[in-house]
C-alpha atoms as a PDB file:
ATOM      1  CA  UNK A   1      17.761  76.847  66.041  1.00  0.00           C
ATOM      2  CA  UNK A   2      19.602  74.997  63.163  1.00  0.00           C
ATOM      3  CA  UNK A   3      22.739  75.344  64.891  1.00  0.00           C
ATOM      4  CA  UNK A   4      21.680  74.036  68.297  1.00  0.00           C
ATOM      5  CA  UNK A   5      19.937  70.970  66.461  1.00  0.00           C
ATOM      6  CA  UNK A   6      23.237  69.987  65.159  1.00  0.00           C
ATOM      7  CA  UNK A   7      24.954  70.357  67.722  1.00  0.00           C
ATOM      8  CA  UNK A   8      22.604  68.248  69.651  1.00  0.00           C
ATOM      9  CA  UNK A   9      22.942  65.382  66.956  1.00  0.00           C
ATOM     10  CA  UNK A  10      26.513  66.039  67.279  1.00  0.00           C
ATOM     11  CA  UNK A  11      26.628  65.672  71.494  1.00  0.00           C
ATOM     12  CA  UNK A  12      24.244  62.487  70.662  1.00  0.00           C
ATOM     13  CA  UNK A  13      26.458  60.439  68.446  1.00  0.00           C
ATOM     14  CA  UNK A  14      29.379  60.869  70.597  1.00  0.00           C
ATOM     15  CA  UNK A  15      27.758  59.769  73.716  1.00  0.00           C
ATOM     16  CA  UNK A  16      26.605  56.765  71.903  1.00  0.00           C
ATOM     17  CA  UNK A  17      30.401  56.185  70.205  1.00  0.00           C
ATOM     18  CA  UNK A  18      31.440  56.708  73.736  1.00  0.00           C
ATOM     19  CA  UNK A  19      28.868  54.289  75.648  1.00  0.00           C
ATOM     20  CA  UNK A  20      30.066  51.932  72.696  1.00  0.00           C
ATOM     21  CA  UNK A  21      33.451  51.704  73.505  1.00  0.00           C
ATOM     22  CA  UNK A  22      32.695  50.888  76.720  1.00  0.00           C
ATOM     23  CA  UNK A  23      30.240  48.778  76.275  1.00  0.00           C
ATOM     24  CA  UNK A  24      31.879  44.717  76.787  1.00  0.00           C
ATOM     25  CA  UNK A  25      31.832  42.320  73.667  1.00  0.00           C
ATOM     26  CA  UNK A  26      30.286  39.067  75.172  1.00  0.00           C
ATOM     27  CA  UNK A  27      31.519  35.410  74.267  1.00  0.00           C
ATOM     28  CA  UNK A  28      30.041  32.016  75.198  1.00  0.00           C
ATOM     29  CA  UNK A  29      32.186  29.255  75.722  1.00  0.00           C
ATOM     30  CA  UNK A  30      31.908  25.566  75.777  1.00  0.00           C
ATOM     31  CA  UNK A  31      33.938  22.736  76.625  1.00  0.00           C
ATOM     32  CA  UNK A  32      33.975  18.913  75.647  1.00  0.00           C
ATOM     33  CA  UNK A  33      34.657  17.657  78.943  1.00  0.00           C
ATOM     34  CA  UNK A  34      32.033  17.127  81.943  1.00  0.00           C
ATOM     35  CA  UNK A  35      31.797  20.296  83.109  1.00  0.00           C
ATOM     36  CA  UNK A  36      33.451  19.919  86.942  1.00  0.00           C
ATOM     37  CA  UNK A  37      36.240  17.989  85.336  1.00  0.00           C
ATOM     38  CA  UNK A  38      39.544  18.920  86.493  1.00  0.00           C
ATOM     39  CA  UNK A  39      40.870  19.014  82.970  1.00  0.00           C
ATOM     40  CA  UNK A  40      38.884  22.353  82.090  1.00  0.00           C
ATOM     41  CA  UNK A  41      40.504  24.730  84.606  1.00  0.00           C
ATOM     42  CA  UNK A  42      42.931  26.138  82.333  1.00  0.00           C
ATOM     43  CA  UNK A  43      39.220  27.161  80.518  1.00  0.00           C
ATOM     44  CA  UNK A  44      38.037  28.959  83.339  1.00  0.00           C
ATOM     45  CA  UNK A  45      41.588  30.623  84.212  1.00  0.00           C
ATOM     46  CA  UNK A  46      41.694  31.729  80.881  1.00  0.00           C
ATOM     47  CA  UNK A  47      38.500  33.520  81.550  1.00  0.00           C
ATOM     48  CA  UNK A  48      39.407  34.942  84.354  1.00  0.00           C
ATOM     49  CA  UNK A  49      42.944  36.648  82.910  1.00  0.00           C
ATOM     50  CA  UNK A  50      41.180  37.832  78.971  1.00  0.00           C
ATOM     51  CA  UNK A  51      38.298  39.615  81.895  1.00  0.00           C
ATOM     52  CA  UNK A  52      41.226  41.446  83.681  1.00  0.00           C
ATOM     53  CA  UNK A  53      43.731  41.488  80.734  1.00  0.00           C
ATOM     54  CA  UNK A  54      41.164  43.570  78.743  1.00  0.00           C
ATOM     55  CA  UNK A  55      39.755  45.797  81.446  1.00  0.00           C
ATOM     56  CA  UNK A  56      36.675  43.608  81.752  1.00  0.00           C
ATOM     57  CA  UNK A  57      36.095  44.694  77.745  1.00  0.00           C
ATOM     58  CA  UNK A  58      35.483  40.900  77.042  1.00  0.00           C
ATOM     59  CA  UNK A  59      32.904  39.022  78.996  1.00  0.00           C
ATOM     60  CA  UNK A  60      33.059  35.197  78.557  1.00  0.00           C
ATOM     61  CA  UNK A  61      30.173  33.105  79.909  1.00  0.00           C
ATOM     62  CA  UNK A  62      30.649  29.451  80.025  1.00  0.00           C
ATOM     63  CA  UNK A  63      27.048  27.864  79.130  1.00  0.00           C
ATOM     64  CA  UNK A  64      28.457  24.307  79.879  1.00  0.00           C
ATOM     65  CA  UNK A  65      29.464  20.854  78.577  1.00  0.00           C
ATOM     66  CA  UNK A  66      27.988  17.929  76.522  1.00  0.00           C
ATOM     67  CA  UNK A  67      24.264  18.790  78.659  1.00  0.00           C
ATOM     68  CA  UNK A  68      24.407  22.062  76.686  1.00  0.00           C
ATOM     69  CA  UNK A  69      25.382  21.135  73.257  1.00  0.00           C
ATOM     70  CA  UNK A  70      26.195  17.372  72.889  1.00  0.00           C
ATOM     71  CA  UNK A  71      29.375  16.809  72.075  1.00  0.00           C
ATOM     72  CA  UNK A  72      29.503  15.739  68.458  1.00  0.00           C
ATOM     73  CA  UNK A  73      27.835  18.893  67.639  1.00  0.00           C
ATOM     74  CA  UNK A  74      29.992  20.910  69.735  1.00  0.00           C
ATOM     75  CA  UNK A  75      32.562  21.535  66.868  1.00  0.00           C
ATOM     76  CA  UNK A  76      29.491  22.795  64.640  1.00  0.00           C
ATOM     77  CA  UNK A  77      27.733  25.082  67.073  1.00  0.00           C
ATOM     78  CA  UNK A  78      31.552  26.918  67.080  1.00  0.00           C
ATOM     79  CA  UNK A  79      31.842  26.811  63.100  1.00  0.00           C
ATOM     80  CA  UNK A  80      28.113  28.348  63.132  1.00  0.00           C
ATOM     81  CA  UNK A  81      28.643  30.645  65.581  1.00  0.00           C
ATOM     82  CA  UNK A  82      25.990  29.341  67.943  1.00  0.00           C
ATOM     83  CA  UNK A  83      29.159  29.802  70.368  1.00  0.00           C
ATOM     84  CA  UNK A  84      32.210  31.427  70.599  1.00  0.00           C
ATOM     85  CA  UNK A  85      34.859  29.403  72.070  1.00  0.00           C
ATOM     86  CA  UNK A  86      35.164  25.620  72.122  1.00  0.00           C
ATOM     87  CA  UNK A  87      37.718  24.286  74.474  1.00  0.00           C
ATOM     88  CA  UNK A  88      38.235  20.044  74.420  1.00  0.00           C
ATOM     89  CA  UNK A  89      40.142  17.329  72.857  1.00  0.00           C
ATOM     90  CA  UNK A  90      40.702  18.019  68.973  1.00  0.00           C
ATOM     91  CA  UNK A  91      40.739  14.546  68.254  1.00  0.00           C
ATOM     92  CA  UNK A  92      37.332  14.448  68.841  1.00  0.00           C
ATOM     93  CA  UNK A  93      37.175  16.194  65.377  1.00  0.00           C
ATOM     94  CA  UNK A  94      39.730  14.220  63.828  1.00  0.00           C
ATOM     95  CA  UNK A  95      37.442  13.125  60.503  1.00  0.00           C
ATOM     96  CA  UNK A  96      37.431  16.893  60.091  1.00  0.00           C
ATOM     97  CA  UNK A  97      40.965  18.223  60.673  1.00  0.00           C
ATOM     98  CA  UNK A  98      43.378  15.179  60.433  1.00  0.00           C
ATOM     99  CA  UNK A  99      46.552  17.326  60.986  1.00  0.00           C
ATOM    100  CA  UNK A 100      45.147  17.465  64.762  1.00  0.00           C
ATOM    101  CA  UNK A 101      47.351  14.324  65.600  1.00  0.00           C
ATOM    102  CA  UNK A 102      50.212  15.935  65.161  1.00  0.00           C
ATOM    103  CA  UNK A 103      49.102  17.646  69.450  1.00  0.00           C
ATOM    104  CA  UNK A 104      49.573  13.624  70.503  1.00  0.00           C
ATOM    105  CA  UNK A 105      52.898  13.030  68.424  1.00  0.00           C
ATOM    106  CA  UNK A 106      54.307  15.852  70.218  1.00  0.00           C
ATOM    107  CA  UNK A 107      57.211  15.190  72.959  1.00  0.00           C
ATOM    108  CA  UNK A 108      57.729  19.053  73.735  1.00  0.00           C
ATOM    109  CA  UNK A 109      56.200  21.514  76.141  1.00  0.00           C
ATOM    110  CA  UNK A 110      53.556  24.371  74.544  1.00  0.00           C
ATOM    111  CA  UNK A 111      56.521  27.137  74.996  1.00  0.00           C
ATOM    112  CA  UNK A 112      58.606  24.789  72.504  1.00  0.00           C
ATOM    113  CA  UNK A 113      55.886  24.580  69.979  1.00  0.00           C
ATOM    114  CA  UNK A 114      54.486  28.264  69.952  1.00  0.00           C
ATOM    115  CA  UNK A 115      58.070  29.154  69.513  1.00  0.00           C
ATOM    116  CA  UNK A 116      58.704  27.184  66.685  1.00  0.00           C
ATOM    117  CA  UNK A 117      55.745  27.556  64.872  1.00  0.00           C
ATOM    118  CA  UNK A 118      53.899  24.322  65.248  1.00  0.00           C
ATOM    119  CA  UNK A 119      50.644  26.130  67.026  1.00  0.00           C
ATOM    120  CA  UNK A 120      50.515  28.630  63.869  1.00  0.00           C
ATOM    121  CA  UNK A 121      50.572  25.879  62.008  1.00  0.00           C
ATOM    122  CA  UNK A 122      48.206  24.070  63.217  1.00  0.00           C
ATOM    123  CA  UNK A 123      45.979  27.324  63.031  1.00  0.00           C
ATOM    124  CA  UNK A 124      46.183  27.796  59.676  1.00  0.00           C
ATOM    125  CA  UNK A 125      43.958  24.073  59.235  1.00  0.00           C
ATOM    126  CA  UNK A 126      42.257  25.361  61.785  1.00  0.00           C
ATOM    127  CA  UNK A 127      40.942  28.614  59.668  1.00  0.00           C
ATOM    128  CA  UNK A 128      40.513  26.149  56.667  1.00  0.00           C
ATOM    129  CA  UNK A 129      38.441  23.568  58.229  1.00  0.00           C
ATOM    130  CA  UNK A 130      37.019  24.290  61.166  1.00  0.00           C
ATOM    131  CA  UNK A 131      36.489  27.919  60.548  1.00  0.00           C
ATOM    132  CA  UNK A 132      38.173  28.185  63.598  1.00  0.00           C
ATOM    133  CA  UNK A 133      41.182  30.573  65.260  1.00  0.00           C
ATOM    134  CA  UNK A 134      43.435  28.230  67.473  1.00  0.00           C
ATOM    135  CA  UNK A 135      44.125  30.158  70.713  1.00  0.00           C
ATOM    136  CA  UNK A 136      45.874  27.729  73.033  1.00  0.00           C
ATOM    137  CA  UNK A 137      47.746  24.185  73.129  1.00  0.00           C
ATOM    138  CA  UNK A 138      46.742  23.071  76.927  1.00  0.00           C
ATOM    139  CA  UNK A 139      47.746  19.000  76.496  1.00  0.00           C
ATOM    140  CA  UNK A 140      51.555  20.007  76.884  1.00  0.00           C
ATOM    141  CA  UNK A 141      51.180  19.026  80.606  1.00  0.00           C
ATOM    142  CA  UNK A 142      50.280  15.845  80.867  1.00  0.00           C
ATOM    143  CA  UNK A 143      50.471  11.528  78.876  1.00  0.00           C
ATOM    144  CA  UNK A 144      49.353   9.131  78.332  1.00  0.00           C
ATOM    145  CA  UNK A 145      49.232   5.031  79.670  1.00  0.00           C
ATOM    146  CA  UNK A 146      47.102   1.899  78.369  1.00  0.00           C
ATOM    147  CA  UNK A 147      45.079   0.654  81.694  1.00  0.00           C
ATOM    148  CA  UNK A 148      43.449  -2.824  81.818  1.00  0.00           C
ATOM    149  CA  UNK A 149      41.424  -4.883  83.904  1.00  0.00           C
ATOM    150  CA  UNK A 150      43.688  -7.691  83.721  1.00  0.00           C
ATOM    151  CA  UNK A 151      47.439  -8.200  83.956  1.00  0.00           C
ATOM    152  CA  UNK A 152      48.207  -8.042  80.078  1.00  0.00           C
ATOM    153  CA  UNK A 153      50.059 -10.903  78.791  1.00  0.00           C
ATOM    154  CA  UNK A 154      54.416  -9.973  77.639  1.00  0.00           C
ATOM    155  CA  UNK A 155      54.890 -11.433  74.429  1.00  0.00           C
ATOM    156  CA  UNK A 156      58.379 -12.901  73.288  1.00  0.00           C
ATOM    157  CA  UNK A 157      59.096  -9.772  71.665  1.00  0.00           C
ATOM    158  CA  UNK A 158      58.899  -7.741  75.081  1.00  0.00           C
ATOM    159  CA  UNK A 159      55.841  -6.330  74.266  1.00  0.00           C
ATOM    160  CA  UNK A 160      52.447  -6.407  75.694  1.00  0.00           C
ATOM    161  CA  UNK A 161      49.395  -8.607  73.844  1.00  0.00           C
ATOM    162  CA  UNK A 162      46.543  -7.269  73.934  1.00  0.00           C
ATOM    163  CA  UNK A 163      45.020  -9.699  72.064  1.00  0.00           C
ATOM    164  CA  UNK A 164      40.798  -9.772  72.071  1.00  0.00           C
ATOM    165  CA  UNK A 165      41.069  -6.808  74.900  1.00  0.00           C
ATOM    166  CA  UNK A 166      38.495  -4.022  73.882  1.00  0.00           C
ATOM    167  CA  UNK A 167      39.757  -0.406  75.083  1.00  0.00           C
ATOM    168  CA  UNK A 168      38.025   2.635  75.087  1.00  0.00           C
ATOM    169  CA  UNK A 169      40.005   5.047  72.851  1.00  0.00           C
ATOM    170  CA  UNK A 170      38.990   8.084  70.645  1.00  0.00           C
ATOM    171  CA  UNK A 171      40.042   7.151  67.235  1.00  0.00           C
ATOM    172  CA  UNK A 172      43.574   8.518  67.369  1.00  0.00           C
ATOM    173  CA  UNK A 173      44.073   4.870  69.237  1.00  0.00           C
ATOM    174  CA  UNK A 174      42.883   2.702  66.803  1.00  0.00           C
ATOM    175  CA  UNK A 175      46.386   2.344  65.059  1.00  0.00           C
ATOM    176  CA  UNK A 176      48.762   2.062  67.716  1.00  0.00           C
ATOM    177  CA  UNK A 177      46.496  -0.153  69.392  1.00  0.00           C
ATOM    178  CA  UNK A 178      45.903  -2.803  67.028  1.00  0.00           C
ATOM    179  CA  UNK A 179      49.469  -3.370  66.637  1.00  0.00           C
ATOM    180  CA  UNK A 180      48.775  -5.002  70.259  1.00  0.00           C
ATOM    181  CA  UNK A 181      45.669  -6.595  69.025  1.00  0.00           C
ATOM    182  CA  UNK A 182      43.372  -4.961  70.845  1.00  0.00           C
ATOM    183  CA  UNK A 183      40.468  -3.158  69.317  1.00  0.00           C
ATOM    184  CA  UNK A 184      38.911   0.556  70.353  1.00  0.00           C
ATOM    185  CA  UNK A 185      35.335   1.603  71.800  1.00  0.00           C
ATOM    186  CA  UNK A 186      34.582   4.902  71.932  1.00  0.00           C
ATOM    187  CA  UNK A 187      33.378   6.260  75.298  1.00  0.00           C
ATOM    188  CA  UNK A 188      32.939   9.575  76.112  1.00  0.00           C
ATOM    189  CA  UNK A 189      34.360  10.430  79.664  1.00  0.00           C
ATOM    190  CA  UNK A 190      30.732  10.719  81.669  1.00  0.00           C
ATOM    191  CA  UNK A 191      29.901   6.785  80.519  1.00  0.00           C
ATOM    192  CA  UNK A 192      33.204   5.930  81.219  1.00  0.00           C
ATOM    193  CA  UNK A 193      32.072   4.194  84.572  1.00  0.00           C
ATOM    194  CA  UNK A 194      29.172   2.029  83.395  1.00  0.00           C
ATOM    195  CA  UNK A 195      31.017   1.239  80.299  1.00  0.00           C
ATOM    196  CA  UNK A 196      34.203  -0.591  83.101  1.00  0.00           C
ATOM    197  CA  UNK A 197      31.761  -1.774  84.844  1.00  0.00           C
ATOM    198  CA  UNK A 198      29.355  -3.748  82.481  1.00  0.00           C
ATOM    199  CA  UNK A 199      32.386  -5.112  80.629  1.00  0.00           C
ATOM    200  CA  UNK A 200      32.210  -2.915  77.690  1.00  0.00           C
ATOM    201  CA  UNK A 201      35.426  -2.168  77.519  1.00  0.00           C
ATOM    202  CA  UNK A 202      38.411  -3.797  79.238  1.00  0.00           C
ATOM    203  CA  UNK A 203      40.700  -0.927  80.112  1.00  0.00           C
ATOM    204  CA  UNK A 204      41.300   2.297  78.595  1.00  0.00           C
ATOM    205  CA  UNK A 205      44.026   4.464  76.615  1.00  0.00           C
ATOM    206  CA  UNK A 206      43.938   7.492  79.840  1.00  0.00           C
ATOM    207  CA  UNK A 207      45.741  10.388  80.913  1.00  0.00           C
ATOM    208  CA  UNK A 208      48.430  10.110  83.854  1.00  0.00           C
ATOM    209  CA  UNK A 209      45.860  12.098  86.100  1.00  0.00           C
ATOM    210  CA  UNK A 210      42.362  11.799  87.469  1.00  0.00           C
ATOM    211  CA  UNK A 211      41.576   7.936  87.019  1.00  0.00           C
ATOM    212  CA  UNK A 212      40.746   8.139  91.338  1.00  0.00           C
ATOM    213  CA  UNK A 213      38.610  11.261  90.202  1.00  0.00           C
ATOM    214  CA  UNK A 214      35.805   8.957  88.512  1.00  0.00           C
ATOM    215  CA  UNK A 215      36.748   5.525  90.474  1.00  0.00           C
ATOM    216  CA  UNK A 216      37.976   4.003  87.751  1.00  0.00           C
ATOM    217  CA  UNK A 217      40.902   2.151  89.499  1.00  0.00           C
ATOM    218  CA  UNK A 218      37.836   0.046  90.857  1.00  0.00           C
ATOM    219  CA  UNK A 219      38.181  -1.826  87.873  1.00  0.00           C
ATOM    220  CA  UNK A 220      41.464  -0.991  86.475  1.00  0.00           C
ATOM    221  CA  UNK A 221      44.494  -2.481  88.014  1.00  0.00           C
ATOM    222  CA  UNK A 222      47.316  -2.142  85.398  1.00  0.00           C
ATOM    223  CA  UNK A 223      49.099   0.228  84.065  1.00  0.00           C
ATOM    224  CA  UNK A 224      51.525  -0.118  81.187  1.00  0.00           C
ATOM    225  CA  UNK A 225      54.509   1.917  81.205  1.00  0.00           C
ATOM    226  CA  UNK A 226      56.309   4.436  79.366  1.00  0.00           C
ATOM    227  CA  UNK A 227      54.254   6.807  79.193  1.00  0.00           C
ATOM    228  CA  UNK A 228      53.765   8.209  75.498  1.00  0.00           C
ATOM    229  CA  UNK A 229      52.020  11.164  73.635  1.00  0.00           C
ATOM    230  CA  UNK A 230      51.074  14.018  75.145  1.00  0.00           C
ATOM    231  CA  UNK A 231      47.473  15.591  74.809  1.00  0.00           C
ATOM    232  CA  UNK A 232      44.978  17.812  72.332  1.00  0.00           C
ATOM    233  CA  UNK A 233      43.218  20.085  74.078  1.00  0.00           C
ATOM    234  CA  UNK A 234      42.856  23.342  72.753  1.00  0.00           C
ATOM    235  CA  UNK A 235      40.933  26.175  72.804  1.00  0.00           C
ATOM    236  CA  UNK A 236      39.548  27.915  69.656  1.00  0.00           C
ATOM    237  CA  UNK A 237      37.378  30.889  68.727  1.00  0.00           C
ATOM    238  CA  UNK A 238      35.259  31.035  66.058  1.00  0.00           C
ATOM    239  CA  UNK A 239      37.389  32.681  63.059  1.00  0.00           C
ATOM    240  CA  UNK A 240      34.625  35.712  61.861  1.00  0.00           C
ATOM    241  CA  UNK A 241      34.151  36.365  65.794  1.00  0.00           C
ATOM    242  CA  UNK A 242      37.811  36.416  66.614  1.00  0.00           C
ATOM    243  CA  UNK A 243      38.752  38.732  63.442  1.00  0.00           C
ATOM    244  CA  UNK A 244      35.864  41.098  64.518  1.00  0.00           C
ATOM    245  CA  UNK A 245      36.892  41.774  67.884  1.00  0.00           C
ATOM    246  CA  UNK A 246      39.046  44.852  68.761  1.00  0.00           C
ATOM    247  CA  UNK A 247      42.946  44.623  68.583  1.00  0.00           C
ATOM    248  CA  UNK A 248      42.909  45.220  72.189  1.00  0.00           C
ATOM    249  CA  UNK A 249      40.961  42.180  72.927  1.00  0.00           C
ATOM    250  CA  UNK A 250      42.593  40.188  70.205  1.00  0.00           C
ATOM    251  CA  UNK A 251      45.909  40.629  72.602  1.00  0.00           C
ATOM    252  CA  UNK A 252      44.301  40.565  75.843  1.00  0.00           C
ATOM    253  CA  UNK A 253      43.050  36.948  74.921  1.00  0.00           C
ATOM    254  CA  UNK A 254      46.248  36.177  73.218  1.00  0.00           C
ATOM    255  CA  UNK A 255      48.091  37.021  76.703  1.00  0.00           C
ATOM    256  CA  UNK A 256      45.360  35.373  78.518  1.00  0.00           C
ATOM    257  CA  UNK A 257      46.005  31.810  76.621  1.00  0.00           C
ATOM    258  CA  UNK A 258      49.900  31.870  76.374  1.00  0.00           C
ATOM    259  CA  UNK A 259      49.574  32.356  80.650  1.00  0.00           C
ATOM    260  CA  UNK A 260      46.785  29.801  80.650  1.00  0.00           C
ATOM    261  CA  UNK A 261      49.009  27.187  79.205  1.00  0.00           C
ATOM    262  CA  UNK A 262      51.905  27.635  81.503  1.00  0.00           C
ATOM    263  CA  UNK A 263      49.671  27.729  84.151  1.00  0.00           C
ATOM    264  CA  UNK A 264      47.522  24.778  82.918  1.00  0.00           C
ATOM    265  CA  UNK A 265      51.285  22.890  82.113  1.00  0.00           C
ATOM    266  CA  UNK A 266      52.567  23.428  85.319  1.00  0.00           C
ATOM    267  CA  UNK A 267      48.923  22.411  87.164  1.00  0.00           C
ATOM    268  CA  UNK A 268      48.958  18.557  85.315  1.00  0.00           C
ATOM    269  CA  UNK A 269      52.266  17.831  85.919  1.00  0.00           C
ATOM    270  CA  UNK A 270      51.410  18.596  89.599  1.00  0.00           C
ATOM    271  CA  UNK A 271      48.083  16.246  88.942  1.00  0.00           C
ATOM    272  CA  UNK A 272      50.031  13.234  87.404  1.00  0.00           C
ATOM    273  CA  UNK A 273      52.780  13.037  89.973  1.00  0.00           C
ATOM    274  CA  UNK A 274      49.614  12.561  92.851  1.00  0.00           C
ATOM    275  CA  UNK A 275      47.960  10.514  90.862  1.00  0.00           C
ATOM    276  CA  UNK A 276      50.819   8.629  90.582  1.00  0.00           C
ATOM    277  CA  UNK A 277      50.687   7.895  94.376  1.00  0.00           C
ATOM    278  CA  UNK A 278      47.657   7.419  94.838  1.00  0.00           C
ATOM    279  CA  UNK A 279      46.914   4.512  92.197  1.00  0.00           C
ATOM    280  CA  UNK A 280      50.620   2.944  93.999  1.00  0.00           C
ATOM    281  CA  UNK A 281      47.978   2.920  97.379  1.00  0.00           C
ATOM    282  CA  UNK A 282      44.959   1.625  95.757  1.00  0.00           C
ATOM    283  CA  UNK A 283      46.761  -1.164  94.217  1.00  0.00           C
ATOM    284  CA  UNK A 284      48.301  -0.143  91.050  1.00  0.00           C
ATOM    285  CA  UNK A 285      50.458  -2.359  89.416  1.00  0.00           C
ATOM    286  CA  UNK A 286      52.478  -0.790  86.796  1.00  0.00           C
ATOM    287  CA  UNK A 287      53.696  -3.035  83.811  1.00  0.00           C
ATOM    288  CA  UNK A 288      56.867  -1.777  82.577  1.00  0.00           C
ATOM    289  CA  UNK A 289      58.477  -2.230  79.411  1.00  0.00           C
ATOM    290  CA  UNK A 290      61.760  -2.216  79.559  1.00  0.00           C
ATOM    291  CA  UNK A 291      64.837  -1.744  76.788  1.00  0.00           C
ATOM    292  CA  UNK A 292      64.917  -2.087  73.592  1.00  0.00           C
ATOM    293  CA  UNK A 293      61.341  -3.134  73.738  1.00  0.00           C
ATOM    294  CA  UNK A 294      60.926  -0.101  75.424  1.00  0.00           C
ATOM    295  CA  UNK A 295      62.080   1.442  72.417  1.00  0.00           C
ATOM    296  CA  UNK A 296      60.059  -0.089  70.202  1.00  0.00           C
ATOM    297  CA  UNK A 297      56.848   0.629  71.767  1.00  0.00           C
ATOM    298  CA  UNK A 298      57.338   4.267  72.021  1.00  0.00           C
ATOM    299  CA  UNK A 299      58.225   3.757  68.224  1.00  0.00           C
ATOM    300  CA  UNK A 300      54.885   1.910  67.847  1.00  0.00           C
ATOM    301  CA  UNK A 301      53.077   4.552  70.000  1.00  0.00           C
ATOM    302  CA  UNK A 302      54.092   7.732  67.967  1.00  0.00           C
ATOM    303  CA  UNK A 303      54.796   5.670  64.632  1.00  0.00           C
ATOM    304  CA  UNK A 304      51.443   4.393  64.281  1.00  0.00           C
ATOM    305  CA  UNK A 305      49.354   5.993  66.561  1.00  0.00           C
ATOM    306  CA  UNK A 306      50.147   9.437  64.847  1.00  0.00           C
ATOM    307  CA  UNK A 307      52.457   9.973  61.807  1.00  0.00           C
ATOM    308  CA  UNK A 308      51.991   7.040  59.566  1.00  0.00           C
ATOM    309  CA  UNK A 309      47.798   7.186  61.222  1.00  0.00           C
ATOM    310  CA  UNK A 310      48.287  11.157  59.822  1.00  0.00           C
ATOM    311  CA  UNK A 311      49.085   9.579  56.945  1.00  0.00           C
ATOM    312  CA  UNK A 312      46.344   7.248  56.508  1.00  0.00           C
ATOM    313  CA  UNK A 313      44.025   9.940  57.009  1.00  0.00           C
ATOM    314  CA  UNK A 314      45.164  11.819  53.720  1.00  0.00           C
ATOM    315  CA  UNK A 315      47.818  14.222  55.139  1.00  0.00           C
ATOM    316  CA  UNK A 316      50.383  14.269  52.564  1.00  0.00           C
ATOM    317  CA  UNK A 317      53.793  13.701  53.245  1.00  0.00           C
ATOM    318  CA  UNK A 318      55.869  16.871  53.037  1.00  0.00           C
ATOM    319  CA  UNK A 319      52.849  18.712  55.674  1.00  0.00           C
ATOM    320  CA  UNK A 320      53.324  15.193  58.388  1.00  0.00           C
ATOM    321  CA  UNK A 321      57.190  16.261  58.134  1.00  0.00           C
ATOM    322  CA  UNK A 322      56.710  19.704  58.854  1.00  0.00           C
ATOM    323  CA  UNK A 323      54.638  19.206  61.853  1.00  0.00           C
ATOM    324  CA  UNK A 324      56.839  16.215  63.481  1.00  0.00           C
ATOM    325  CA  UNK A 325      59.559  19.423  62.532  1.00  0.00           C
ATOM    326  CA  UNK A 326      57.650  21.500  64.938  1.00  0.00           C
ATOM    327  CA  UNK A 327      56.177  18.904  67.879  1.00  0.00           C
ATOM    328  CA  UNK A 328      58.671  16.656  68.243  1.00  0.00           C
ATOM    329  CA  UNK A 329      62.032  17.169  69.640  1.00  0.00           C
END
């Protein structure tokens, strides 16, 4: 009788190891962004390839945008635990993880910075900070333009003035932008609408894509060219979560965000170049700045608006180098 009771206990516990191992690890995800905005599909491919890449192991269920967990507290709820994955602009977060700037300085696709090191990098302030693993870089694709209302004024020095013009901006703007005079509002991207049309802000620092999306080129008319930076979106896993999950699943998301990004790259270049026709039908006047002032805006842009602002912010010296080592080519 002894022997068949053990070997019953025996049969049990490897019927519940094996229902274990088969049983899926589940994640909830959030993103920053409204949640049918165009800019999260790389999110919800990357779900879609860490479900097949791991044998539908990992289940991630996106529970939504800023009408699930506003989004100043979005950053917390993923250092808490309260979700999984956060996937959004880490500039949002820059008063907690400075180095984050370093995405916008960045001239290179996300192959060029994986490969040389600038996404570990950036990971390991991630751990520190934010309690956070970086998965994916998906900002490579697309940059950025200053639209306005009004036809913005060429100073002597070739130059735009943006003198008394208020622009909505996350913070990363505020230094490049006052070195045109104008000052920064921040709006997040589902007020963005009122906020043109009331006259609370006169134009915006924007992406190359989806300003037809929200109708924003009602009120915008100008845009000021080159285009400079490139974007911060990432996607990150809480750091306890991510070092608790299987190996298996550890790579099977690792694949899934390396194909995301290419994927995601390759989607908002696509984007901007139809954007770019469409705002040339609606009425789009581009301002361009030519030559050597050219030159010197672009300096201005990535100068200011992210080394010497990464500097400002208490990064020291030798860790700014390092990253415009691994961003910017």
């Amino acid at each position: 009788m002894l022997r068949y009771l053990v070997l019953g206990c025996l049969v049990g516990v490897f019927a519940f190891d094996s229902g274990a191992a088969l049983a899926a690890t589940k994640l909830k995800s959030i993103s920053a962004l409204p949640r049918k905005h165009p800019l999260n599909k790389p999110l919800h491919h990357f779900e879609n390839l860490a479900h097949k890449y791991s044998n539908d192991q990992l289940k991630i269920k996106y529970i939504g945008a800023g009408d699930a967990i506003p989004v100043p507290e979005q950053m917390k709820s993923l250092t808490r635990g309260v979700v999984d994955m956060f996937y959004g602009p880490m500039s949002y977060y820059q008063g907690s993880i400075p180095e984050c700037q370093a995405f916008n300085g960045s001239n290179a696709p996300s192959t060029y910075v994986r490969s040389s090191g600038g996404l570990a990098l950036m990971n390991k302030f991630a751990n520190k900070r934010l309690k956070g693993e970086l998965l994916g870089w998906y900002g490579s694709g697309y940059t950025f333009y200053i639209y306005t209302k009004k036809k913005p004024p060429i100073a002597k020095t070739g130059l735009p003035d943006l003198t008394g013009m208020k622009l909505r901006a996350a913070p990363i703007y505020r230094e490049m932008f006052s070195q045109f005079g104008a000052s920064t509002v921040l709006v997040h991207v589902a007020e963005m609408f009122t906020a043109l049309e009331r006259g609370t802000v006169d134009g915006m620092g924007w992406i190359g894509p989806f300003v037809t999306n929200f109708g924003w080129d009602k009120f915008v008319k100008y845009r000021i060219t080159p285009a400079y930076w490139k974007g911060d979106i990432v996607l990150m896993m809480n750091k306890k979560k991510w070092d608790k999950l299987a190996a298996s699943n550890q790579d099977a998301i690792t694949r899934a965000a390396i194909e995301a990004e290419l994927w995601g790259d390759d989607l908002f270049k696509k984007y901007s170049a139809a954007e770019k026709v469409k705002l040339a039908k609606r009425g789009m006047v581009d301002v361009d700045i030519k030559g050597e002032a050219a030159k010197k805006y672009l300096s201005i842009a990535y100068d200011y608006g992210v080394w010497k602002g990464m500097a400002k912010n208490g990064v020291p010296a030798e860790t700014i180098k390092e990253f415009k080592e691994k961003f910017y080519r």
